[in-house]
PDB file of N, CA and C in Angstrom:
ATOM      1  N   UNK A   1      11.504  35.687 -32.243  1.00  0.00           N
ATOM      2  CA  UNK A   1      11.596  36.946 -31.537  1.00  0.00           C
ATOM      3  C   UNK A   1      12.675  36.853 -30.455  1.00  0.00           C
ATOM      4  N   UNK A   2      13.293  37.522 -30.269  1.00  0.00           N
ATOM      5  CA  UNK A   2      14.635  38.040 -29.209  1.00  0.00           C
ATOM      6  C   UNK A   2      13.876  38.254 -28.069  1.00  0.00           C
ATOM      7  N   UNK A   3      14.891  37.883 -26.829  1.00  0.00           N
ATOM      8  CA  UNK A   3      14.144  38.239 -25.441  1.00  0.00           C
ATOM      9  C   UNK A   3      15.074  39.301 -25.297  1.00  0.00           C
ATOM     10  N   UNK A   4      14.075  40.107 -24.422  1.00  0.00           N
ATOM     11  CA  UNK A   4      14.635  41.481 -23.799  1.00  0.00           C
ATOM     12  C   UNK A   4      15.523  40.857 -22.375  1.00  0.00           C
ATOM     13  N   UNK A   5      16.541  41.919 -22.225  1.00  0.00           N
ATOM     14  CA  UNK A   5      17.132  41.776 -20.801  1.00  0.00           C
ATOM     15  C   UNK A   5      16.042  42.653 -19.718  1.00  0.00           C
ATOM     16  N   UNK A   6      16.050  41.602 -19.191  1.00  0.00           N
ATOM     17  CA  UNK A   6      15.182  42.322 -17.821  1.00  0.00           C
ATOM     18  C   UNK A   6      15.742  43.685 -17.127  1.00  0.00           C
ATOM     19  N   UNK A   7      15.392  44.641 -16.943  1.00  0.00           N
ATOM     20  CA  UNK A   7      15.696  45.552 -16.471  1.00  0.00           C
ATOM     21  C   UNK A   7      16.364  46.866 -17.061  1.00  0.00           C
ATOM     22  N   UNK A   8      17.100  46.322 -18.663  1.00  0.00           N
ATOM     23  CA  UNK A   8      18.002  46.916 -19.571  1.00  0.00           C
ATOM     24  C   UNK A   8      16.883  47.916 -20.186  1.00  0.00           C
ATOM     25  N   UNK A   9      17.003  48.930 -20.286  1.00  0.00           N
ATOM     26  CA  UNK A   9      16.596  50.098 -20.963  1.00  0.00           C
ATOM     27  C   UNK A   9      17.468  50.663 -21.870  1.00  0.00           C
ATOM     28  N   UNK A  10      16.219  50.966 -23.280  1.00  0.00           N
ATOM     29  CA  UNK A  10      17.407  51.314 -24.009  1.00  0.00           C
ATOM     30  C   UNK A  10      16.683  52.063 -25.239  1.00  0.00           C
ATOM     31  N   UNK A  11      17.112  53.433 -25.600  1.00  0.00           N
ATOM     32  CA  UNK A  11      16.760  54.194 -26.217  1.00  0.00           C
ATOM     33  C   UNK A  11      17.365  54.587 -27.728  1.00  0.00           C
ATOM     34  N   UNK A  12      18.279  53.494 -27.668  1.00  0.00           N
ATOM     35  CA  UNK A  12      19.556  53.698 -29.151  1.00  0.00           C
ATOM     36  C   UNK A  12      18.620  53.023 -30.552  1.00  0.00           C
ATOM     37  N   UNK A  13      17.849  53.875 -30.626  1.00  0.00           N
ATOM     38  CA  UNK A  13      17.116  52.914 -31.764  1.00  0.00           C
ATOM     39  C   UNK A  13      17.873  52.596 -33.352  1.00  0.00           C
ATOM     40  N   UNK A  14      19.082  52.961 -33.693  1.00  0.00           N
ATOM     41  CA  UNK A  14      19.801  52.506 -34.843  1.00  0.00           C
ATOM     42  C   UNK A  14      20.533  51.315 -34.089  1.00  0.00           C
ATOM     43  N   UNK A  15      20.391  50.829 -32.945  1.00  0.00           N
ATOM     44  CA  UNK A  15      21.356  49.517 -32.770  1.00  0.00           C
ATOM     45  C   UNK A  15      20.435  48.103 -32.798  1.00  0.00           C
ATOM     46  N   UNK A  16      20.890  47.130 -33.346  1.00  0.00           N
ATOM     47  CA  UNK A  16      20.575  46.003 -34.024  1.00  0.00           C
ATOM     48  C   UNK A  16      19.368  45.113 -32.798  1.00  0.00           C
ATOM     49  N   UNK A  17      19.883  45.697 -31.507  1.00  0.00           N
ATOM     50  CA  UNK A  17      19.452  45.139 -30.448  1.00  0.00           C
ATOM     51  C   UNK A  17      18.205  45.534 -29.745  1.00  0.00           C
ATOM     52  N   UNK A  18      17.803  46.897 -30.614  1.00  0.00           N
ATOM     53  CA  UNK A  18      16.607  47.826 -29.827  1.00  0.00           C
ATOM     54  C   UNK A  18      15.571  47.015 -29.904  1.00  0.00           C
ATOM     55  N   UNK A  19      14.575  47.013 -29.215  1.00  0.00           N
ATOM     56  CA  UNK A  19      13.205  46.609 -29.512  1.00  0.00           C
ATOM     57  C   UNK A  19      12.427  47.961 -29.545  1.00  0.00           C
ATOM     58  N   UNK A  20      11.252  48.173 -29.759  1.00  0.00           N
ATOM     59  CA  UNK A  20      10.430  48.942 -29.845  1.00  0.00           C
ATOM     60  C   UNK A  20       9.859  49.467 -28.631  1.00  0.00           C
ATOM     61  N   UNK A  21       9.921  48.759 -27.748  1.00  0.00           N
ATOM     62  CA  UNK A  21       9.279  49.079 -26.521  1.00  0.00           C
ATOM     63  C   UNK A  21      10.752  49.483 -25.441  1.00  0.00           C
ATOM     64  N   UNK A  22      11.462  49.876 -25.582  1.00  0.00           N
ATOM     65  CA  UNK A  22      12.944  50.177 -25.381  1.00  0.00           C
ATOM     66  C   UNK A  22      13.502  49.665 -24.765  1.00  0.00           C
ATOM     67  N   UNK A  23      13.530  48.306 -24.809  1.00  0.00           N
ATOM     68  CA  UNK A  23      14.466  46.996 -24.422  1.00  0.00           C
ATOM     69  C   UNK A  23      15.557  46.782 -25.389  1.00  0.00           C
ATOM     70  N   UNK A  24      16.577  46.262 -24.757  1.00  0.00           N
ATOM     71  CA  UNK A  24      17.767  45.570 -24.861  1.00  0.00           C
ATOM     72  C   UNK A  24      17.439  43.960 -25.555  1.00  0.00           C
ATOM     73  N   UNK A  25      17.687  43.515 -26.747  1.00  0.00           N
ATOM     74  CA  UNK A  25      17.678  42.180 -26.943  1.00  0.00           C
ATOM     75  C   UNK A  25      18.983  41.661 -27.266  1.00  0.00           C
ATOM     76  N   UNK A  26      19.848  41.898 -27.028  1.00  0.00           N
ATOM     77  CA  UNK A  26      21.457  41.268 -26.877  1.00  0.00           C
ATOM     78  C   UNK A  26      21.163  40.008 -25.733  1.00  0.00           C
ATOM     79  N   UNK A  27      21.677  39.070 -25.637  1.00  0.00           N
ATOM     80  CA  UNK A  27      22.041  38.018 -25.066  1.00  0.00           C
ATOM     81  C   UNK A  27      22.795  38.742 -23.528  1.00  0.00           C
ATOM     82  N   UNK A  28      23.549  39.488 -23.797  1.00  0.00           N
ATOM     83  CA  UNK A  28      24.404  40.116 -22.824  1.00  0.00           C
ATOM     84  C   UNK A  28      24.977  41.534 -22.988  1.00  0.00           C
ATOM     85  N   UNK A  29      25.354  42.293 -22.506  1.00  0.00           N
ATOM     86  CA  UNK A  29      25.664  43.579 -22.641  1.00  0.00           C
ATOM     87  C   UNK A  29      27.172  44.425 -21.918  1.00  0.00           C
ATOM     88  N   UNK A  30      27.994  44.558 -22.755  1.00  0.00           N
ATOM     89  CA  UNK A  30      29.239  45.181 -21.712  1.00  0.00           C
ATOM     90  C   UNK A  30      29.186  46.394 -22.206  1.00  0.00           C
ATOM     91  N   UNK A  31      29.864  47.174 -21.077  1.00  0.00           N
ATOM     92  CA  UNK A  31      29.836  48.754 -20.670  1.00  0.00           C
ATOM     93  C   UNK A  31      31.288  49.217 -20.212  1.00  0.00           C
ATOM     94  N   UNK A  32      31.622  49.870 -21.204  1.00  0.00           N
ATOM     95  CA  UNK A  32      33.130  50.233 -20.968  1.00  0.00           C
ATOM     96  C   UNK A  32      32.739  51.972 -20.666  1.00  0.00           C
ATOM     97  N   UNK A  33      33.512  52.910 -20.061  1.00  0.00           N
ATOM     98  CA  UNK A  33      35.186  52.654 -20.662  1.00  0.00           C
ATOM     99  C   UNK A  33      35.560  52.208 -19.407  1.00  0.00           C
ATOM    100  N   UNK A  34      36.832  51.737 -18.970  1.00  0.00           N
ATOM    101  CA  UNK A  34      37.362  51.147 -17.724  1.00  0.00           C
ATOM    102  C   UNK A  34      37.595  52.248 -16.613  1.00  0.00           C
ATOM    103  N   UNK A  35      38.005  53.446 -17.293  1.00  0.00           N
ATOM    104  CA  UNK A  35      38.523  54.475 -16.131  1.00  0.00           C
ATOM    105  C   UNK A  35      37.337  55.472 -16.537  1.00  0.00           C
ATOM    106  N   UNK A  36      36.122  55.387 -16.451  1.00  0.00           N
ATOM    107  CA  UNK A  36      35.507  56.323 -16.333  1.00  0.00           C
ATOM    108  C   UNK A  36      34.578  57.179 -14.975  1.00  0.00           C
ATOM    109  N   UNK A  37      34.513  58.311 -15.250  1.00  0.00           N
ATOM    110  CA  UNK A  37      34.933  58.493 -13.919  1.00  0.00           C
ATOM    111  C   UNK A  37      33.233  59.330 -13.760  1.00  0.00           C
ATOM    112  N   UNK A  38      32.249  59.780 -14.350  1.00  0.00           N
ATOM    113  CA  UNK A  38      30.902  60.023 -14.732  1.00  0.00           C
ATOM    114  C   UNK A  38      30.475  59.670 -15.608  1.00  0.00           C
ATOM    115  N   UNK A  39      29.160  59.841 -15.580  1.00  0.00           N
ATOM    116  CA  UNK A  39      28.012  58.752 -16.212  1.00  0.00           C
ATOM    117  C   UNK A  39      28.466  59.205 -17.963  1.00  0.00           C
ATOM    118  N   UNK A  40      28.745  60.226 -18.670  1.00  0.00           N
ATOM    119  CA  UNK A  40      29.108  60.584 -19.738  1.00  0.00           C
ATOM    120  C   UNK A  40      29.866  59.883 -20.239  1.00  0.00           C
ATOM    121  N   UNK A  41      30.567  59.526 -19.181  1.00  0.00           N
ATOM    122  CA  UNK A  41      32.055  58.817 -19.749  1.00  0.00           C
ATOM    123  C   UNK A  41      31.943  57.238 -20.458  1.00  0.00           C
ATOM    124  N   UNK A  42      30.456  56.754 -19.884  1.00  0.00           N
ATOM    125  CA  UNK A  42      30.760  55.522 -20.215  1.00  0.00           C
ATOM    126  C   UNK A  42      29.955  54.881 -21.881  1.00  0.00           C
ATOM    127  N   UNK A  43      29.866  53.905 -22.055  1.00  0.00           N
ATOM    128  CA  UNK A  43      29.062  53.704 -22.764  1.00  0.00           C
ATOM    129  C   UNK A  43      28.582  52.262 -23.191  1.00  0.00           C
ATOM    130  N   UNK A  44      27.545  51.732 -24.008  1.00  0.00           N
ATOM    131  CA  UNK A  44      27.302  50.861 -24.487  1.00  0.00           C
ATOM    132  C   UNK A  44      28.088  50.183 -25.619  1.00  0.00           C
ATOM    133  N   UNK A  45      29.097  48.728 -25.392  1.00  0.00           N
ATOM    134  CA  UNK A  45      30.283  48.519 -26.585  1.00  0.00           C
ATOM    135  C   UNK A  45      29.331  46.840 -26.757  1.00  0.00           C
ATOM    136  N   UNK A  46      28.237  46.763 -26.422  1.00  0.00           N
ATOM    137  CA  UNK A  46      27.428  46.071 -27.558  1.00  0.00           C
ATOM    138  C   UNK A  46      26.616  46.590 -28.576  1.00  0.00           C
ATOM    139  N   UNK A  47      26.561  47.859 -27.997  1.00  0.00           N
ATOM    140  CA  UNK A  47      25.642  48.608 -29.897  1.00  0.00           C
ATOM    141  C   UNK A  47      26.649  47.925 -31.019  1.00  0.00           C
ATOM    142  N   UNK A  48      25.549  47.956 -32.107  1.00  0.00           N
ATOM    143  CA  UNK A  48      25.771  46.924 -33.640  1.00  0.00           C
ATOM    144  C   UNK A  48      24.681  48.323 -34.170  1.00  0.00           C
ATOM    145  N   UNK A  49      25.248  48.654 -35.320  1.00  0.00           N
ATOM    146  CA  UNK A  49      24.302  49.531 -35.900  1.00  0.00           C
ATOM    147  C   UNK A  49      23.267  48.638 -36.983  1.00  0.00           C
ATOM    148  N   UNK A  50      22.047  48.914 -37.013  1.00  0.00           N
ATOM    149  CA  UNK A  50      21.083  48.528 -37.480  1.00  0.00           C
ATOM    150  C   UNK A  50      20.765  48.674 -39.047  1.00  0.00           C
ATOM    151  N   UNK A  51      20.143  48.720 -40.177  1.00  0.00           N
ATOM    152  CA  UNK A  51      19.772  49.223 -41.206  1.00  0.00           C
ATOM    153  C   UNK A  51      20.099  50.450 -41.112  1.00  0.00           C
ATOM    154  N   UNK A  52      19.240  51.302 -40.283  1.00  0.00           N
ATOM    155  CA  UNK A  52      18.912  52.844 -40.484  1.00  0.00           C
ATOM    156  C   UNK A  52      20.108  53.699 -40.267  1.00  0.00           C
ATOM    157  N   UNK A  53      21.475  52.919 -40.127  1.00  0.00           N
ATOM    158  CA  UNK A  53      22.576  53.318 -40.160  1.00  0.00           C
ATOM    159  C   UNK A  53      23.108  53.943 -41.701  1.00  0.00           C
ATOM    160  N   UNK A  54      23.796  55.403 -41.472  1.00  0.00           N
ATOM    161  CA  UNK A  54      24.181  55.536 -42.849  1.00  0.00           C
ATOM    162  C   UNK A  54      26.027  56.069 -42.301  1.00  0.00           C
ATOM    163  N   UNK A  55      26.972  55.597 -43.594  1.00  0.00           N
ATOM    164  CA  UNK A  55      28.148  56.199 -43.544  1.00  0.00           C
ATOM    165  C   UNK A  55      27.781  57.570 -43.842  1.00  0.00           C
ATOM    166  N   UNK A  56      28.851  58.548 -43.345  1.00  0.00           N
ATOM    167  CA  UNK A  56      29.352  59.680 -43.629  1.00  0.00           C
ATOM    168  C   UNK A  56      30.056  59.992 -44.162  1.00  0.00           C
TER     169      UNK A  56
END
């Protein structure tokens, strides 16, 4: 079993890293974009899409 990051919340349930209880199990986590300037702007660039991922 994967340990959760303490404090990491996380609601992306197609990424490889979700747990069920809405933790983060990545090892570590970076957050881009560099010049963003509100909370919209930024995002999660450790999401990995999971199974329940489909192409378009």
């Amino acid at each position: 079993m994967k340990q959760e990051i303490k404090g990491i919340s996380c609601e992306v349930k197609n990424c490889i890293h979700h747990d069920m209880s809405n933790c983060c199990t990545a090892g570590s986590i970076k957050v881009g974009s560099t010049n963003a300037k509100s909370m919209s702007e930024t995002n999660c660039e450790t999401f990995e899409c999971n199974d329940c991922c489909t192409n378009s």
